[in-house]
Structure formats: structure tokens, C-alpha cells
Protein backbone atom coordinates (compact mmCIF):
# COMPACT_ATOMS: atom_id res chain seq x y z
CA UNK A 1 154.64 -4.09 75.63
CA UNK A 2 155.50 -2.00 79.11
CA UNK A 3 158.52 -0.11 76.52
CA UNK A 4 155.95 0.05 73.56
CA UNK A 5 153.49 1.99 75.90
CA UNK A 6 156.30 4.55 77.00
CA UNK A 7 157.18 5.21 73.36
CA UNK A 8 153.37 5.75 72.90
CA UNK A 9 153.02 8.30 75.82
CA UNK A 10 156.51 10.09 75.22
CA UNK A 11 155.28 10.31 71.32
CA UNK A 12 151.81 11.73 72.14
CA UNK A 13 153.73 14.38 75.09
CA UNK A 14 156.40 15.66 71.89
CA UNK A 15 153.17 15.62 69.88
CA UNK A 16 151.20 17.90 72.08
CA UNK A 17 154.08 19.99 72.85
CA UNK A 18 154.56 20.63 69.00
CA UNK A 19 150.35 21.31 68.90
CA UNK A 20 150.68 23.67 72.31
CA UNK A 21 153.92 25.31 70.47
CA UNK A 22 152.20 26.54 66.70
CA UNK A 23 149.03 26.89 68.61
CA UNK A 24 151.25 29.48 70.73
CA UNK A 25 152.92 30.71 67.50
CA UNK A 26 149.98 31.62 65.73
CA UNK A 27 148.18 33.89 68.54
CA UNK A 28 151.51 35.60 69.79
CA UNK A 29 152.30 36.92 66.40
CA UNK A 30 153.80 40.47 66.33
CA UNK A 31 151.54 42.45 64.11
CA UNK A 32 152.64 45.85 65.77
CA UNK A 33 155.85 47.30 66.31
CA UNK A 34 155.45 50.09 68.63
CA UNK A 35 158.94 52.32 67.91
CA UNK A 36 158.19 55.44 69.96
CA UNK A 37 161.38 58.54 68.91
CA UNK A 38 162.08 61.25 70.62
CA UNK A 39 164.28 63.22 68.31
CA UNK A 40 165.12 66.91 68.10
CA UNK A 41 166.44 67.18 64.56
CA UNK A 42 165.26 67.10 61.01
CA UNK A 43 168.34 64.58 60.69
CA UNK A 44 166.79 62.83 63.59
CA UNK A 45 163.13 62.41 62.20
CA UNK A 46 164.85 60.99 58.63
CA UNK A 47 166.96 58.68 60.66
CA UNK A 48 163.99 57.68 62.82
CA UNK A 49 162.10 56.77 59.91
CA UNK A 50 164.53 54.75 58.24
CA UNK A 51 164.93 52.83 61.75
CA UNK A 52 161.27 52.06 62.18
CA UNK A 53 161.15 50.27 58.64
CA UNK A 54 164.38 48.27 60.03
CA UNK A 55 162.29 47.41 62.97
CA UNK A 56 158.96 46.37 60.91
CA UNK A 57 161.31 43.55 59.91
CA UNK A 58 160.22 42.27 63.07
CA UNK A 59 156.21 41.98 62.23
CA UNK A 60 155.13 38.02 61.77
CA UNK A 61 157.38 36.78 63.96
CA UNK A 62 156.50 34.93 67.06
CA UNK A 63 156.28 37.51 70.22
CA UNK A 64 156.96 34.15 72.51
CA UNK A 65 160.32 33.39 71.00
CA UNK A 66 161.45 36.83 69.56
CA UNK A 67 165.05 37.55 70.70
CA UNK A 68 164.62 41.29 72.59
CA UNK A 69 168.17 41.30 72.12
CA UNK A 70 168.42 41.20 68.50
CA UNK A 71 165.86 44.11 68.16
CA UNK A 72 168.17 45.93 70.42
CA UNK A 73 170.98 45.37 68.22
CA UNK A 74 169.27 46.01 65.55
CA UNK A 75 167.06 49.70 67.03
CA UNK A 76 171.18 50.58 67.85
CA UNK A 77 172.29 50.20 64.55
CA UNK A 78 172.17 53.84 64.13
CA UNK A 79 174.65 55.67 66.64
CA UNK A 80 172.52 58.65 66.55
CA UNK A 81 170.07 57.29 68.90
CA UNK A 82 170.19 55.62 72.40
CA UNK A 83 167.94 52.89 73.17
CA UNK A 84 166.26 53.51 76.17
CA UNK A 85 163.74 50.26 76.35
CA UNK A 86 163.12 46.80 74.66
CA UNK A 87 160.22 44.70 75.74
CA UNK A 88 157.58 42.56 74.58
CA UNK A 89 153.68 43.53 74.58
CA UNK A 90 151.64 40.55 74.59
CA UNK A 91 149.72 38.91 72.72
CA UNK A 92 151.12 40.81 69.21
CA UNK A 93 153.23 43.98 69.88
CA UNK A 94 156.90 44.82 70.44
CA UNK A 95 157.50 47.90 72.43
CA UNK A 96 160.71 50.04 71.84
CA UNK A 97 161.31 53.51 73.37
CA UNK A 98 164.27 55.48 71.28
CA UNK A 99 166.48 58.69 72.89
CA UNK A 100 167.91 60.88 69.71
CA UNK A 101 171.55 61.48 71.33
CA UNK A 102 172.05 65.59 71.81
CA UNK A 103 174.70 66.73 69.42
CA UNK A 104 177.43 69.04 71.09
CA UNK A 105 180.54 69.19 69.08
CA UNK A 106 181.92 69.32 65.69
CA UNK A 107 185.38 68.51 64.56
CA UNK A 108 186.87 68.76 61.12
CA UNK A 109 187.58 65.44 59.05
CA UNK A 110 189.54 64.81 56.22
CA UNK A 111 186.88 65.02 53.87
CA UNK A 112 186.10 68.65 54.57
CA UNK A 113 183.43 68.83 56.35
CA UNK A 114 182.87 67.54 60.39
CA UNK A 115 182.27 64.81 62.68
CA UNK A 116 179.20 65.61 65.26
CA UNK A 117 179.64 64.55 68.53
CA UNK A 118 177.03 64.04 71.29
CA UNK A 119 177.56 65.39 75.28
CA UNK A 120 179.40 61.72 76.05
CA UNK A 121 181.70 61.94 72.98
CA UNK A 122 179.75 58.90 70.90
CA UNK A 123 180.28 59.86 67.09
CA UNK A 124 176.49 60.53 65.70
CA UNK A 125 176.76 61.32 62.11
CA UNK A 126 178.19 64.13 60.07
CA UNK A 127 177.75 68.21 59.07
CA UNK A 128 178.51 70.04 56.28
CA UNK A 129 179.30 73.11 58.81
CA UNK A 130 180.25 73.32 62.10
CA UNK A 131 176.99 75.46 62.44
CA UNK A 132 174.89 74.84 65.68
CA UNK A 133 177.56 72.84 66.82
CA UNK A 134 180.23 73.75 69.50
CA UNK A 135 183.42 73.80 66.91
CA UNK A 136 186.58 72.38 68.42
CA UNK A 137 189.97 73.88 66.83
CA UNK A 138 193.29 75.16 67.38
CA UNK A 139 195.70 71.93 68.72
CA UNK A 140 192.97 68.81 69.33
CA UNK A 141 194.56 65.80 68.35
CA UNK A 142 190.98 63.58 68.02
CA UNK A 143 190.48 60.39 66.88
CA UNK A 144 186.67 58.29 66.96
CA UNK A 145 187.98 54.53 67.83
CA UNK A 146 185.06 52.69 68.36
CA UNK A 147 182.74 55.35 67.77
CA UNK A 148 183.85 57.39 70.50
CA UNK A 149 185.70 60.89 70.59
CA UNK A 150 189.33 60.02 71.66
CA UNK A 151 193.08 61.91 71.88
CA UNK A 152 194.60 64.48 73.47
CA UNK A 153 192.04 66.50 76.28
CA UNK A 154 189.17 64.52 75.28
CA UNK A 155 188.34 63.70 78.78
CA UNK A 156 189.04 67.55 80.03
CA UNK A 157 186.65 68.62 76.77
CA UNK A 158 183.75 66.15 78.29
CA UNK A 159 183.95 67.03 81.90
CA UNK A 160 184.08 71.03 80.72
CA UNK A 161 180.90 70.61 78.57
CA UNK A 162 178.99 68.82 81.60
CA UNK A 163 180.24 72.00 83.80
CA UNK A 164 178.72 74.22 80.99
CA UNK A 165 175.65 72.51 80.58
CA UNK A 166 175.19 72.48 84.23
CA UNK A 167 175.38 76.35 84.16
CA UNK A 168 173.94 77.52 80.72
CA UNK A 169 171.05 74.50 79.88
CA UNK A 170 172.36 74.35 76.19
CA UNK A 171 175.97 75.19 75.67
CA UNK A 172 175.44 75.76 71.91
CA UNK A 173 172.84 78.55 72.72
CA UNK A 174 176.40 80.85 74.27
CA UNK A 175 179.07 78.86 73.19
CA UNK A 176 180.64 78.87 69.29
CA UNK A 177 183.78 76.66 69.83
CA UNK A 178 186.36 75.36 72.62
CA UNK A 179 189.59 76.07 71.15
CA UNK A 180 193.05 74.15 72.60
CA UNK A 181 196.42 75.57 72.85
CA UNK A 182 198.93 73.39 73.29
CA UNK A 183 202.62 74.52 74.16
CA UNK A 184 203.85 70.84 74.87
CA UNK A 185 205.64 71.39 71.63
CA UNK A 186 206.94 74.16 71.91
CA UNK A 187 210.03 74.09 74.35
CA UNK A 188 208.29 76.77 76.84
CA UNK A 189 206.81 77.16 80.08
CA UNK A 190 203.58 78.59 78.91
CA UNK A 191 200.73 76.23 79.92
CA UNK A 192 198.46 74.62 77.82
CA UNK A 193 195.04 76.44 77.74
CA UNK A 194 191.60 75.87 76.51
CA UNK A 195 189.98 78.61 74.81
CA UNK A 196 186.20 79.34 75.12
CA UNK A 197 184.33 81.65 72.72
CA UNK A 198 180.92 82.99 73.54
CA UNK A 199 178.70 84.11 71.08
CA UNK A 200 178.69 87.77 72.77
CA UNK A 201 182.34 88.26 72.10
CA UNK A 202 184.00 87.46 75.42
CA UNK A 203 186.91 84.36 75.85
CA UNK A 204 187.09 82.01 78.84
CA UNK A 205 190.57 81.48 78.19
CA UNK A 206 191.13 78.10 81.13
CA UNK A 207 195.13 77.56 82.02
CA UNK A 208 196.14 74.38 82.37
CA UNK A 209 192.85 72.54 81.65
CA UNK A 210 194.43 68.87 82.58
CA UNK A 211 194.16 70.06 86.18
CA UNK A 212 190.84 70.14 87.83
CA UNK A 213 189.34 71.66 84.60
CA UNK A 214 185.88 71.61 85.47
CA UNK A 215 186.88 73.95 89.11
CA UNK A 216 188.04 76.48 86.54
CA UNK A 217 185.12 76.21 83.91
CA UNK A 218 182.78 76.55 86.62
CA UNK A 219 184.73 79.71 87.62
CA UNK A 220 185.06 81.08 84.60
CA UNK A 221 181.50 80.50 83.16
CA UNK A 222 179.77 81.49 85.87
CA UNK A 223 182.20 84.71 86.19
CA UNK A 224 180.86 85.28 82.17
CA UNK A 225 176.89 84.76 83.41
CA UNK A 226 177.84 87.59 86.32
CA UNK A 227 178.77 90.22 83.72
CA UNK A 228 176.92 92.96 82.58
CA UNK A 229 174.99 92.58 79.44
CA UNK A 230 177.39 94.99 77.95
CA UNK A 231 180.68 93.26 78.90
CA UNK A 232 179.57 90.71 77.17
CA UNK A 233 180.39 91.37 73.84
CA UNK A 234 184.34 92.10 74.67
CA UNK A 235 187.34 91.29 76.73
CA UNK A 236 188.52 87.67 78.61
CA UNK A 237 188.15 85.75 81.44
CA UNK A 238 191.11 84.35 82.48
CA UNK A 239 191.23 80.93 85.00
CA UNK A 240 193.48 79.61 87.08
CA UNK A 241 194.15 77.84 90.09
CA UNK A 242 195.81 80.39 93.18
CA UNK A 243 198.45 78.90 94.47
CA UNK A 244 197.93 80.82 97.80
CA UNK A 245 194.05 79.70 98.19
CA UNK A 246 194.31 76.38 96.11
CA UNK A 247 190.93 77.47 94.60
CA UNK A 248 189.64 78.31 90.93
CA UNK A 249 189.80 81.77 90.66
CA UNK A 250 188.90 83.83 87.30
CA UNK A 251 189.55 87.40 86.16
CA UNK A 252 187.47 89.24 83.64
CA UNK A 253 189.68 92.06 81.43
CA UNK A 254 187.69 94.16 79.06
CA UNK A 255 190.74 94.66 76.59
CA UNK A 256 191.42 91.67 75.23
CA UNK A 257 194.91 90.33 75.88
CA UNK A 258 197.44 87.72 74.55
CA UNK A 259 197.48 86.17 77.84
């Protein structure tokens, strides 16, 4: 009888507990998923809207045993943005907060047209041009494992941009492509050099960019924002590091030279 009455009680607790769980269910439903985008393209906006249909996948479920990880997964599925917050709104809404990544560089694939990187090297899609990019030629070696920009100077070509956005807000706005010249190759003593292209005309040409390259982009940009508006349009800048004051030092030539 004493077992019979625990069977009873334990029956009537699971019972409840089922009651308390699809009473639960049915007032934290999600009927709204709030997807806010911050985006800065027209590529951006198309992407965002295809996202936010992914997302109203989400609508019906229960908000008390959603999985905030799986919408993150799933609000990442597009490498173009960054996902900046998951979280639940109770009773019915799911709020997500979405970052469109800012595009930097482009880099030529082997089906003509170019990879579009972002200022951390993630891979975010694909142009037809390297217009309003920052175009990367001569000698880069790149690869995108994982997503991400890797191969020869990658690193140097990441800590450079964060040196030129530091001094110029938008790169792309003075900068049309980081070129690299590399004499490993070669048999010579010439160093390898990064070569920077303004829009104006004038070349930050960096030696040696393995070796403290953001010391001598810092020199050498803000030696190009120092110039007269109409130096601009000519000559190079040439960086290095002086052996006698172990500091960054660049030169500005108005004749342009084969350094």
C-alpha cells in the first residue's frame, strides 16, 4: 500500500511537471525574431535579408528551451557578418544584434575575378573588380584556409592596414593597392618591400616590411599626410629603419625612382 502511494505521488509530480512544461511552452512561444543589421553595403542589405528569413526559422519554437547557440550558428552562417549578441526576450522574442564585417582588400582568384577581405583577414564574399577595395598584387602568395587570409606577409599586410586605418579613418578613401616585392627568389641582396599606392599618385614604398612594419607604415603614411597638396600627386616615400638611430625614418623624393 505504503509503495502503491509513492507510485501515486511520483505519477501525479511527472504529471504536473509535463502540465507546468506545455503550459510553459505555449506562453513562451517566439512569435518575434528581432534581427537588428548594421550593414554598409548594397551586398550587405541582400545578405541581411536572406539571413533574417534563415532566422524566422526560429518563430514557434519555445523561447524557454531554444538553444541561443544554434541561432548563433545559424545568424554566422554568412561570413560577411559578425555576430555581436544572442539573447532571449521573454515571454515571445529572440533578440540578435548583427555587425556587417568592413571589407578592406581584394585579391585575384582563379576564376577571374577577387576574394574580399575584411580589416582581420576573414574571407567575406566575392567582387567582380577590385574597385573600392584595397587591391593586393605584385608577389603575395595568399591562401583563405578556414576562411581566413593566409601566406606569405599576411600578418605584416594586417598590422600595416591597422597602422593606416589608425592614421587615414578609411584606408580605401587614399589607398588603391599594397603591392609586395619579393627578392627571396631572386639570388640578391635587395630587400623585400611593400609597395603602397595612393590615389594622389605618390608610393610608400616600405623596405623590409617583416621587420617592425607597422614603425615604418606609420612613418611613411604620416610623412604622405605632411605633404603638400601638390606633392601629392607624384614622387615616393621611401621607409626604412636607420641603423644609426634604430628608428623608422622615411624620405619623400618627388621624381619617382626605382629604389
Amino acid at each position: 500500500m505504503k509503495k502503491r502511494t509513492i507510485l501515486t505521488t511520483l505519477l501525479a509530480f511527472v504529471l504536473l511537471a509535463a502540465v507546468v512544461a506545455a503550459g510553459m511552452n505555449a506562453v513562451f512561444t517566439v512569435s518575434y525574431v528581432n534581427a537588428q543589421f548594421h550593414t554598409y553595403t548594397r551586398e550587405g542589405e541582400e545578405a541581411a535579408r536572406q539571413l533574417k528569413e534563415e532566422l524566422n526559422a526560429y518563430l514557434g519554437k519555445s523561447t524557454t528551451f531554444l538553444d541561443l547557440e544554434e541561432v548563433r550558428v545559424t545568424a554566422q552562417s554568412n561570413p560577411r557578418f559578425d555576430v555581436v549578441t544572442v539573447e532571449k526576450q521573454y515571454p515571445a522574442a529572440v533578440y540578435v544584434e548583427i555587425v556587417e564585417r568592413r571589407s578592406a582588400f581584394a585579391y585575384a582568384n582563379a576564376a577571374g575575378g577577387y576574394d574580399v577581405f575584411d580589416v582581420d583577414g576573414n574571407r567575406i564574399g566575392e567582387s567582380a573588380t577590385a574597385a573600392g577595395f584595397i587591391e593586393l598584387a605584385g608577389d603575395f602568395s595568399l591562401t583563405c584556409e578556414n576562411g581566413k587570409l593566409t601566406g606569405n606577409y599576411a600578418e605584416e599586410l594586417l598590422s600595416a592596414y591597422a597602422v593606416m586605418a589608425e592614421l587615414l579613418g578609411e584606408p580605401r578613401a587614399n589607398i588603391l593597392s599594397v603591392s609586395l616585392e619579393d627578392n627571396s627568389a631572386t639570388g640578391t641582396t635587395i630587400l623585400d618591400r611593400f609597395r603602397i599606392a595612393t590615389r594622389e599618385g605618390v608610393e610608400i614604398t616600405v623596405r623590409e616590411p617583416s621587420v617592425r612594419v607597422d614603425e615604418k607604415v606609420r612613418a611613411g603614411v604620416e610623412t604622405y599626410l605632411g605633404l603638400p597638396q601638390e606633392d601629392r600627386v607624384r614622387g615616393q616615400i621611401i621607409v626604412v629603419i636607420r641603423k644609426d638611430t634604430d628608428r623608422a625614418t622615411a624620405e619623400y623624393t618627388s621624381a619617382a625612382t626605382s629604389d
